[in-house]
Every structure is written in structure tokens, then in C-alpha cells.
N, C-alpha and C. Protein backbone atom coordinates (compact mmCIF):
# COMPACT_ATOMS: atom_id res chain seq x y z
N UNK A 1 -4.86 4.22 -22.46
CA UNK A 1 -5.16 5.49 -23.09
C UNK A 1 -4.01 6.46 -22.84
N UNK A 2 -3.72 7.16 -23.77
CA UNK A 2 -2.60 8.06 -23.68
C UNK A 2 -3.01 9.60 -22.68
N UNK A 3 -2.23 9.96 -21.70
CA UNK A 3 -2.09 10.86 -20.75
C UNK A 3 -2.70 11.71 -21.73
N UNK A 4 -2.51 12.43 -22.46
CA UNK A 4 -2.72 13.54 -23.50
C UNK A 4 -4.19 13.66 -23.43
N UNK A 5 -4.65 12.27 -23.96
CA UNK A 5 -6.63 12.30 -23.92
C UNK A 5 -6.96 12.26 -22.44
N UNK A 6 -6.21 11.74 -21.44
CA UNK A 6 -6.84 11.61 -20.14
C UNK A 6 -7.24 12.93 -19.92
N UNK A 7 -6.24 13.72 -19.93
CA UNK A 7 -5.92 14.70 -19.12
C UNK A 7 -6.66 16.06 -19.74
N UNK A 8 -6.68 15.65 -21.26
CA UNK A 8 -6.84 16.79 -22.00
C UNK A 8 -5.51 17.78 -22.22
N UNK A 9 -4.78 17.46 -22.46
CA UNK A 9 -3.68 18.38 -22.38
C UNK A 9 -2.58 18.39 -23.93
N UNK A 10 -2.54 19.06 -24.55
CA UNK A 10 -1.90 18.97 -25.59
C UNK A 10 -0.32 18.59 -25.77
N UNK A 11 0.21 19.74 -24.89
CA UNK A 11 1.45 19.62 -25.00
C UNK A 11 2.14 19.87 -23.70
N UNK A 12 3.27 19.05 -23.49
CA UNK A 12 4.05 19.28 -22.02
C UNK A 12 5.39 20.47 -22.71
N UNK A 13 5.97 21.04 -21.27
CA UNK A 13 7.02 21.46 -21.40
C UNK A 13 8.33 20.78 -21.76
N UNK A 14 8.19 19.18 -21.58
CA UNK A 14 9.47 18.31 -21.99
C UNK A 14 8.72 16.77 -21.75
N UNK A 15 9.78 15.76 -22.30
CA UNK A 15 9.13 14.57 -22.17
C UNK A 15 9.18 14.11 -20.28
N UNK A 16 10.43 14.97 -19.80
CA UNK A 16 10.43 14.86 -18.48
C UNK A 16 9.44 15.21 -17.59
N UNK A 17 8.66 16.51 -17.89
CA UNK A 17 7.44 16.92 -17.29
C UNK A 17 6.75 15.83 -17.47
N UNK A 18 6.47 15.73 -18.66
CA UNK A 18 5.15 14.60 -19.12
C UNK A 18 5.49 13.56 -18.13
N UNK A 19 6.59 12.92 -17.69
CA UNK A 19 6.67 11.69 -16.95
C UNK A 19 6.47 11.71 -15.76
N UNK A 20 6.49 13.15 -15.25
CA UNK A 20 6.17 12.97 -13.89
C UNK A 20 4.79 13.49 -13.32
N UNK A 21 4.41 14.18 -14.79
CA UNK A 21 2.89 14.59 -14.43
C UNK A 21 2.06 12.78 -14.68
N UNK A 22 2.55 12.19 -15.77
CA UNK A 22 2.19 10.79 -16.13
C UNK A 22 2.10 9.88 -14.54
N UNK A 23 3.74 9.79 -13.76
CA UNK A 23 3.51 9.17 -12.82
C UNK A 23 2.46 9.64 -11.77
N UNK A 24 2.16 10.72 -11.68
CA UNK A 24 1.21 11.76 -10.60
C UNK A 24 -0.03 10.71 -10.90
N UNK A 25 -0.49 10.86 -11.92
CA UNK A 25 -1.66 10.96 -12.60
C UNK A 25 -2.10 9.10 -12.63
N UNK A 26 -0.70 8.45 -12.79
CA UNK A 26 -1.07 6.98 -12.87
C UNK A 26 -0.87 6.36 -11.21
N UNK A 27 -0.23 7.38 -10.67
CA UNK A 27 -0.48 6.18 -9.67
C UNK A 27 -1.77 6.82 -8.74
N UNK A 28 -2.61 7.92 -9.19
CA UNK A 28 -3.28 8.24 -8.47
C UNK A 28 -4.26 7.21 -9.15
N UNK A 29 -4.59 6.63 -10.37
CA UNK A 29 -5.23 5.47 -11.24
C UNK A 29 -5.39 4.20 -10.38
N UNK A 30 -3.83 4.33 -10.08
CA UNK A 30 -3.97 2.99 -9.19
C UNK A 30 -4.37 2.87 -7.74
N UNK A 31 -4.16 4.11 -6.89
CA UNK A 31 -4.93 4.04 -5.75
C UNK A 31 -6.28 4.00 -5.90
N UNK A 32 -6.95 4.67 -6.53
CA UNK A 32 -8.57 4.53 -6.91
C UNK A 32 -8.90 3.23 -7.32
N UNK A 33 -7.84 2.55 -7.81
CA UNK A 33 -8.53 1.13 -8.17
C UNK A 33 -8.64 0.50 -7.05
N UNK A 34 -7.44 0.84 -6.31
CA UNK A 34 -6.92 0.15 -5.09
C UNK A 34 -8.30 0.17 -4.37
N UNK A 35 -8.61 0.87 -3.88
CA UNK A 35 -9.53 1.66 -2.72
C UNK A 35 -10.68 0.98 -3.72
N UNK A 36 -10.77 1.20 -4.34
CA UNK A 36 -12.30 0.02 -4.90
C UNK A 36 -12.54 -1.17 -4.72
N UNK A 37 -11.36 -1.57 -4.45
CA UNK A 37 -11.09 -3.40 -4.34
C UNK A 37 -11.30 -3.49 -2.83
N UNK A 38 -10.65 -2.45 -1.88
CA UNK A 38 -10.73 -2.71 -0.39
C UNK A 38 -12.21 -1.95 0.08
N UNK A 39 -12.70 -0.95 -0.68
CA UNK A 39 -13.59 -0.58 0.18
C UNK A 39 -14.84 -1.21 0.63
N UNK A 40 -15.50 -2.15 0.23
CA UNK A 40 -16.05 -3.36 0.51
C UNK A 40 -15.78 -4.14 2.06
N UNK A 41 -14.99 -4.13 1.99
CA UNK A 41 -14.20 -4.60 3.63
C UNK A 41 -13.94 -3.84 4.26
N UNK A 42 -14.04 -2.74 4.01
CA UNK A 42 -14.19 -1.51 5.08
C UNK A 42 -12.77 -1.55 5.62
N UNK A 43 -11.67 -1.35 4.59
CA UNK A 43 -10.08 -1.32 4.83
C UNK A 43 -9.80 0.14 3.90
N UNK A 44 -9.07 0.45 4.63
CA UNK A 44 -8.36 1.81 3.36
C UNK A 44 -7.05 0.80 3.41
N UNK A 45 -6.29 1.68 2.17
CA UNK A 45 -5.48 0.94 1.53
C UNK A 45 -4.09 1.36 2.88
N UNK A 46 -3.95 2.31 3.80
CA UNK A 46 -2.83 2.34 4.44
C UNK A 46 -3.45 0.76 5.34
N UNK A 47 -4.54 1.16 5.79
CA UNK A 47 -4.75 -0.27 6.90
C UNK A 47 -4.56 -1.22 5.72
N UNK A 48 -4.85 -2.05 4.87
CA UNK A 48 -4.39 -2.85 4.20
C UNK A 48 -2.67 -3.08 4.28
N UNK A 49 -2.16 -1.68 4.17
CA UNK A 49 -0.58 -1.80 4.06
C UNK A 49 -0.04 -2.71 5.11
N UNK A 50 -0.64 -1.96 6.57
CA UNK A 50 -0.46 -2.04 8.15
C UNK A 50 -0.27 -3.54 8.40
N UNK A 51 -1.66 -4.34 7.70
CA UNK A 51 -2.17 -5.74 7.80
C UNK A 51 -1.03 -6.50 7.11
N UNK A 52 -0.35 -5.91 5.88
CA UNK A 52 0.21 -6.53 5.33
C UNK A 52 1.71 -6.96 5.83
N UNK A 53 2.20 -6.10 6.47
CA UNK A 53 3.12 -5.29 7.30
C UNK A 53 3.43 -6.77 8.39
N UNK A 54 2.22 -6.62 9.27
CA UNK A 54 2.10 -7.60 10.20
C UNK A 54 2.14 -8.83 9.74
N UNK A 55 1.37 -8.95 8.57
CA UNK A 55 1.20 -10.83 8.79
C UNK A 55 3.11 -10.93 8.06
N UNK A 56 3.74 -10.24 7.07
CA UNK A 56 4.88 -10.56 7.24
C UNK A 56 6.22 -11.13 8.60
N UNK A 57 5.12 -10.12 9.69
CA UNK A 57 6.32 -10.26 10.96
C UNK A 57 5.50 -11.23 11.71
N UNK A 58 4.14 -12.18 11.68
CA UNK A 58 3.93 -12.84 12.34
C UNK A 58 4.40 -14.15 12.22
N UNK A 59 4.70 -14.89 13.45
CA UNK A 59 3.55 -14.48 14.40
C UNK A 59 4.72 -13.52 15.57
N UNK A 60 5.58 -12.91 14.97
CA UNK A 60 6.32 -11.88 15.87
C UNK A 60 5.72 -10.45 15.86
N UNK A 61 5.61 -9.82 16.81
CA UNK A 61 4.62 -9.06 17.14
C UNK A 61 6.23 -7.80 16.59
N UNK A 62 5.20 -6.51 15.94
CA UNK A 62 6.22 -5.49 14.95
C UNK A 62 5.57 -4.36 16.60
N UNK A 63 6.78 -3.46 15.81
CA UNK A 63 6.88 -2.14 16.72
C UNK A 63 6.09 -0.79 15.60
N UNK A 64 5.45 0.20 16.64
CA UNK A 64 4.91 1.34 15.63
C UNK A 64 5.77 2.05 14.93
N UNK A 65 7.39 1.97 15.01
CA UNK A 65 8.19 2.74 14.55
C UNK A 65 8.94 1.66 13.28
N UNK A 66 8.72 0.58 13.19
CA UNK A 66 8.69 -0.69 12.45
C UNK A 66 7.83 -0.75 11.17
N UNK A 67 6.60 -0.40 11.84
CA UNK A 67 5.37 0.43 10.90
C UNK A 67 5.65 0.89 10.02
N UNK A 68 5.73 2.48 10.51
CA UNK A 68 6.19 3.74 9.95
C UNK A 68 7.27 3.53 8.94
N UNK A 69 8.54 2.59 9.54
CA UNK A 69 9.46 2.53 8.36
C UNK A 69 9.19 1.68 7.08
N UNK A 70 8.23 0.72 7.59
CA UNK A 70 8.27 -0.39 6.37
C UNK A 70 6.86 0.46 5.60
N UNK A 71 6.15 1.56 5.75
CA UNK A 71 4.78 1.75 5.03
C UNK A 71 4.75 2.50 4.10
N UNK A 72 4.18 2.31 3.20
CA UNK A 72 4.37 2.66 1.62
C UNK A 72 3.56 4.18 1.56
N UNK A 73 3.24 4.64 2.29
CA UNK A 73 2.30 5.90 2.74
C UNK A 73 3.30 7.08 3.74
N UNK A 74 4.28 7.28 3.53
CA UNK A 74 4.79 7.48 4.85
C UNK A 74 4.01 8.87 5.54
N UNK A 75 3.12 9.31 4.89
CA UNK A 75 2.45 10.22 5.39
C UNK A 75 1.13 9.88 6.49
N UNK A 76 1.15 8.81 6.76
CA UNK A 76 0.27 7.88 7.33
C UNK A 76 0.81 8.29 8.69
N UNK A 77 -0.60 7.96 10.15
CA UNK A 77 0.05 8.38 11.13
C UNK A 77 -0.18 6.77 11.51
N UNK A 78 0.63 5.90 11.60
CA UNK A 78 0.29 4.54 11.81
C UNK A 78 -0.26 4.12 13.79
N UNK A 79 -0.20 4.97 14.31
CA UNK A 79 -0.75 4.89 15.67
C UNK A 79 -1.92 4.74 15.44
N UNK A 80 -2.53 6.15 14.71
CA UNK A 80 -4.07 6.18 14.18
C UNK A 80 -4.83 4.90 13.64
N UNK A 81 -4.39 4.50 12.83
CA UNK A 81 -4.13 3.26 11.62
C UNK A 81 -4.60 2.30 12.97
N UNK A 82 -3.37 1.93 13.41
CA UNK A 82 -2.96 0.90 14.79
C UNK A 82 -4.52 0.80 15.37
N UNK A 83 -4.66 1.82 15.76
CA UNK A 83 -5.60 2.17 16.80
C UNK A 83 -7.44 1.45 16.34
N UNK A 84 -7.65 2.06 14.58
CA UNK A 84 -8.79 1.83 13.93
C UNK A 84 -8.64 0.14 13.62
N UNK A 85 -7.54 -0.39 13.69
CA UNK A 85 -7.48 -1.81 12.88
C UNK A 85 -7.78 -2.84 14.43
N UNK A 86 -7.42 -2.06 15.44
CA UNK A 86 -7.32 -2.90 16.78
C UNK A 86 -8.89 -2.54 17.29
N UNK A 87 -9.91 -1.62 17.28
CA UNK A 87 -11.41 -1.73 17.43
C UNK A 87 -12.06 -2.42 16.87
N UNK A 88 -11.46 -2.98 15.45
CA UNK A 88 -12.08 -3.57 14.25
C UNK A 88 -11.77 -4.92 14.81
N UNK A 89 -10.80 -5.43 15.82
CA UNK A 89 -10.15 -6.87 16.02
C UNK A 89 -9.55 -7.24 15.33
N UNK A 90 -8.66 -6.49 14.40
CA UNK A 90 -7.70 -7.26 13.45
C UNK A 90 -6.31 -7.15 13.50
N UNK A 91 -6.04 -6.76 14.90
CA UNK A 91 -4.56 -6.24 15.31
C UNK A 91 -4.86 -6.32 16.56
N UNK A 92 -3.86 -6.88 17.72
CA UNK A 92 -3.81 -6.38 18.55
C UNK A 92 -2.29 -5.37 19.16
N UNK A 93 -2.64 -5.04 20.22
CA UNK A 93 -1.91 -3.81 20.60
C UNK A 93 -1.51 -3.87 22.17
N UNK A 94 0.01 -4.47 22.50
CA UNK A 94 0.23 -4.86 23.60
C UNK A 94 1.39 -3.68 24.29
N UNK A 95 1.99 -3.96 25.41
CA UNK A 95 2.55 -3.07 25.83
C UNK A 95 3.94 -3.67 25.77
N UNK A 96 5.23 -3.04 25.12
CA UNK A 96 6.32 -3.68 25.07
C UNK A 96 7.24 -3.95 26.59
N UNK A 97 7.54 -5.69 26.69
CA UNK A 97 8.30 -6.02 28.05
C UNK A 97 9.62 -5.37 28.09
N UNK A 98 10.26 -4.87 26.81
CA UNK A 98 11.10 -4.29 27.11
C UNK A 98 11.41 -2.92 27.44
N UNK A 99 10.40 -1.67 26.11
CA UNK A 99 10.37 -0.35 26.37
C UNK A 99 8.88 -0.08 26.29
N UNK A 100 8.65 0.26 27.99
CA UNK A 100 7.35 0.57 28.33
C UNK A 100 6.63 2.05 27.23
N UNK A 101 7.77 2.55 26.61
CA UNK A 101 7.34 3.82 25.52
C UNK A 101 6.78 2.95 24.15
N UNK A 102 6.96 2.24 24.10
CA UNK A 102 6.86 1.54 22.84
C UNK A 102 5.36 0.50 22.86
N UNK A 103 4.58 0.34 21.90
CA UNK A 103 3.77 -0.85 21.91
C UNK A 103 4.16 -2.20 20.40
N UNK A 104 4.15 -2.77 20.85
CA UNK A 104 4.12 -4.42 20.05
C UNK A 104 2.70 -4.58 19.56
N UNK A 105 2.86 -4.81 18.30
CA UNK A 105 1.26 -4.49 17.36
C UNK A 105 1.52 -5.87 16.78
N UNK A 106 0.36 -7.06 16.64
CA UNK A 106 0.92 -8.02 16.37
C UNK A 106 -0.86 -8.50 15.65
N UNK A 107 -0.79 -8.95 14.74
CA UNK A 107 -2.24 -9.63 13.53
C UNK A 107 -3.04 -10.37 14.15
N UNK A 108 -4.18 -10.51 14.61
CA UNK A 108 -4.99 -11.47 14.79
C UNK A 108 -5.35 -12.07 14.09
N UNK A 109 -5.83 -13.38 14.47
CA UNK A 109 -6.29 -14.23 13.66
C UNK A 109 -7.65 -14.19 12.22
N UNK A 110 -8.69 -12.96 12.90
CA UNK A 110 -9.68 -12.46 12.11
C UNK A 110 -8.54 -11.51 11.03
N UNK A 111 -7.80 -10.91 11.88
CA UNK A 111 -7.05 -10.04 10.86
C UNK A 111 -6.83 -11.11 9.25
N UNK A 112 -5.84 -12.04 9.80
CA UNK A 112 -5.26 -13.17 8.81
C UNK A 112 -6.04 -13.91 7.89
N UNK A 113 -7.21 -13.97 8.24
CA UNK A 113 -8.44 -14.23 7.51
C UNK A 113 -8.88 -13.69 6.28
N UNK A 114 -9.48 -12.18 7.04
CA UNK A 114 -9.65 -10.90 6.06
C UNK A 114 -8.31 -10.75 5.19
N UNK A 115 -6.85 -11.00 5.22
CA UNK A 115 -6.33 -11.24 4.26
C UNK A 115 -6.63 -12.19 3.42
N UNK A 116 -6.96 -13.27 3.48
CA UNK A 116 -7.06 -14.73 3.22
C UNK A 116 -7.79 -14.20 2.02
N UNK A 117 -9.03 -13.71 2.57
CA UNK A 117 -10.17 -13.51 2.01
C UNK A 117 -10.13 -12.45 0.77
N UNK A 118 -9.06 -11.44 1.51
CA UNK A 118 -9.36 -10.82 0.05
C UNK A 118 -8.32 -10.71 -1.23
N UNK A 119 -7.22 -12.09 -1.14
CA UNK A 119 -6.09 -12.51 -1.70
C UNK A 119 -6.76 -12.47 -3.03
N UNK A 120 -8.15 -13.12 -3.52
CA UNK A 120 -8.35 -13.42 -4.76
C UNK A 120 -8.67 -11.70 -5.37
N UNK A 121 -9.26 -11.40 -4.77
CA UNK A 121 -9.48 -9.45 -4.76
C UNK A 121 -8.48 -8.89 -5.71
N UNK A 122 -7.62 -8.76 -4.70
CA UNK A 122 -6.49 -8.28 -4.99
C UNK A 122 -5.83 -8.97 -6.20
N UNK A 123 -5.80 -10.13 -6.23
CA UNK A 123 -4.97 -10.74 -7.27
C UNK A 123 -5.64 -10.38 -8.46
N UNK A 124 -7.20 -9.93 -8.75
CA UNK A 124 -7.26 -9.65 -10.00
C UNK A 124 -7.21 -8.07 -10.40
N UNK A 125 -7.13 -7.95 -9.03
CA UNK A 125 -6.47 -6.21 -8.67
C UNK A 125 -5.36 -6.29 -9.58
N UNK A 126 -4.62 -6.68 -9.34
CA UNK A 126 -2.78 -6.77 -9.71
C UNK A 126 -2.69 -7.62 -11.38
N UNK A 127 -3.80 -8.28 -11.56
CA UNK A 127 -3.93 -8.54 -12.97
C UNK A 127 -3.99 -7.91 -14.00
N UNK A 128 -4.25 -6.53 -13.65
CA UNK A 128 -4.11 -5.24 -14.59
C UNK A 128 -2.85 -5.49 -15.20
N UNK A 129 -1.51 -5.40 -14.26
CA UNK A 129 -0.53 -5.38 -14.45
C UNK A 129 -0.01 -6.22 -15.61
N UNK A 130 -0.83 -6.93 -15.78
CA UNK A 130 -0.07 -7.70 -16.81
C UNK A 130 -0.06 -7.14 -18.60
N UNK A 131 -0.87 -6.50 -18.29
CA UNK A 131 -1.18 -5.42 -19.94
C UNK A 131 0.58 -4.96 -20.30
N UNK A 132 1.28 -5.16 -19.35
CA UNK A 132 2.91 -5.41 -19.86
C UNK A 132 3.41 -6.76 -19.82
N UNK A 133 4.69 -6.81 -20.01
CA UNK A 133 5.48 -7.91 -19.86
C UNK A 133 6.62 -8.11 -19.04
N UNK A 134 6.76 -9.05 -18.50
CA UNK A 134 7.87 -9.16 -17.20
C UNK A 134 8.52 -8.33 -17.49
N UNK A 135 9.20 -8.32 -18.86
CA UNK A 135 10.62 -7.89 -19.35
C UNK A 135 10.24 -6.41 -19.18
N UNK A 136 9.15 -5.68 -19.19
CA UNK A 136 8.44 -4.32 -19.83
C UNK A 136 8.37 -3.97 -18.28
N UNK A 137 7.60 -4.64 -17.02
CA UNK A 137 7.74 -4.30 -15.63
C UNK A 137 9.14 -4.11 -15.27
N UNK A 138 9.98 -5.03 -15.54
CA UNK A 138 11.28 -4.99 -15.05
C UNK A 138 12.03 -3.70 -14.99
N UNK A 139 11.96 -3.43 -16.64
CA UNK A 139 12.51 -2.19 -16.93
C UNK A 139 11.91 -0.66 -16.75
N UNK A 140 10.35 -0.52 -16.21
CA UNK A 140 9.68 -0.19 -15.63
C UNK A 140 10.31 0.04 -13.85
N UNK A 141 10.05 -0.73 -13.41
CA UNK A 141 10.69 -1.32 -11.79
C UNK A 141 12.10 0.08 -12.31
N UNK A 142 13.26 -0.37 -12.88
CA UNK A 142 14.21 0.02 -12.66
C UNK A 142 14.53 1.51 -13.04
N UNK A 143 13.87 1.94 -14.10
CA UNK A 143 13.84 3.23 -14.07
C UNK A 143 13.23 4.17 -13.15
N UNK A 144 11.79 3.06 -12.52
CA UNK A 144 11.44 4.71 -11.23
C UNK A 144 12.71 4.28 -9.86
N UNK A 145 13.57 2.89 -9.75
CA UNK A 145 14.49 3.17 -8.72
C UNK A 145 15.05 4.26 -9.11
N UNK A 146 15.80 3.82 -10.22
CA UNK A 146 16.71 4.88 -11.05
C UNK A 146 16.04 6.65 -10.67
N UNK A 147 14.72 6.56 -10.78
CA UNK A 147 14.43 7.90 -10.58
C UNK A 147 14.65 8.86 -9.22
N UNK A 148 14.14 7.90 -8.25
CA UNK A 148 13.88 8.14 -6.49
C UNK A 148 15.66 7.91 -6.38
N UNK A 149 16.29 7.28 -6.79
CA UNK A 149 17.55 6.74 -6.18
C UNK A 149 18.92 8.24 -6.09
């Protein structure tokens, strides 16, 4: 559906406004989908990130400042995060042998699971995506680098 009917809005100040009120507006589309798919499992989508984060670095246990850099939220306080995913048993949270300031956050096995589990979820999560075409994502992909860059 075109931004115009979403939104109700007739006319932008430029096609540039429109694109960034468009991106505002679509990726807030896609977190709401997001958060529909996880809330069932009682994950928000930063702990999803966190989980995702980890099982990449396992079975090497990641740092909270490791976190923070790799998380797609950066407004996220990933200690917090850390903290809710490790009561739940899906992270644990050790003390680093090298810098006693630091902790080593590393996936448990229930964690790796609850991914497992909600791979098919997600995948028809991400099936939206296909209402384009590689070639149409691609060039998509490269214009918002192009944009942030």
C-alpha cells in the first residue's frame, strides 16, 4: 500500500522527505511484525538480536562491549538485555580470566534451542521480503548504505 493511504497524507515537501518519512514509517512496519513473531516466546526483538549475536560467537563466549558493537538497536542497554536473557537460562554470564571489569556472555544450550525453534517463525517472518526481487533487494540494500554511508 502506498505511504500516502497509510499515513493519510497528501503531499510531502520533496520526494526526499517522503523517503525518509517512508523509511520511519516502514521499518517501524517491520518491528511490529517482528515483535509479533517473538512475542510468543517471551523474547523482544533486542534479546532476539543478543541470542543471535551469541550463537554466532559460540561456542566462544562474546564480551558486553562486543554486544553493544555488533547490536542492531544501539540504543539498547545490553547489560540489562544480558541480565533478563541469563534469569530466563538462555545465556550465561561468567567473569572474564583476563579483565576482572569485563564479563564473557556465552549461549546456552536452552538458549540454542529456542533459536532452533523459532528458525521456521522467523523464516516466514522474512518471507514477506520476497514481494521484491533479489535484483530489487539488492538495489534496495545499496541505496540505504549509500544513504547512512
Amino acid at each position: 500500500m502506498r505511504l500516502e493511504d497509510e499515513i493519510q497524507h497528501k503531499q510531502f515537501q520533496s520526494e526526499h522527505h517522503k523517503l525518509l518519512v517512508n523509511l520511519i514509517y516502514s521499518g517501524n512496519w517491520v518491528k511490529s511484525l517482528h515483535a509479533e513473531v517473538l512475542k510468543p516466546y517471551g523474547l523482544t526483538m533486542q534479546q532476539y538480536n543478543v541470542l543471535r549475536i551469541l550463537r554466532g560467537q559460540y561456542p566462544k563466549p562474546a564480551s558486553v562491549n562486543l554486544l553493544i558493537e555488533r547490536m542492531l538497536d544501539k540504543m539498547s542497554n545490553a547489560s540489562r538485555l544480558v541480565e533478563k536473557l541469563r534469569l530466563k537460562g538462555l545465556v550465561e554470564r561468567r567473569e572474564n580470566d583476563s579483565d576482572r571489569r569485563q564479563a564473557d556472555v556465552i549461549i546456552t544450550e536452552k538458549g540454542l534451542e529456542l533459536l532452533t525453534e523459532l528458525s521456521k517463525p522467523i523464516e516466514q517472518f522474512e518471507f514477506r521480503s520476497t514481494a521484491v526481487s533479489e535484483a530489487e533487494a539488492k538495489k534496495v540494500n545499496d541505496i540505504l548504505d549509500r544513504l547512512r554511508g
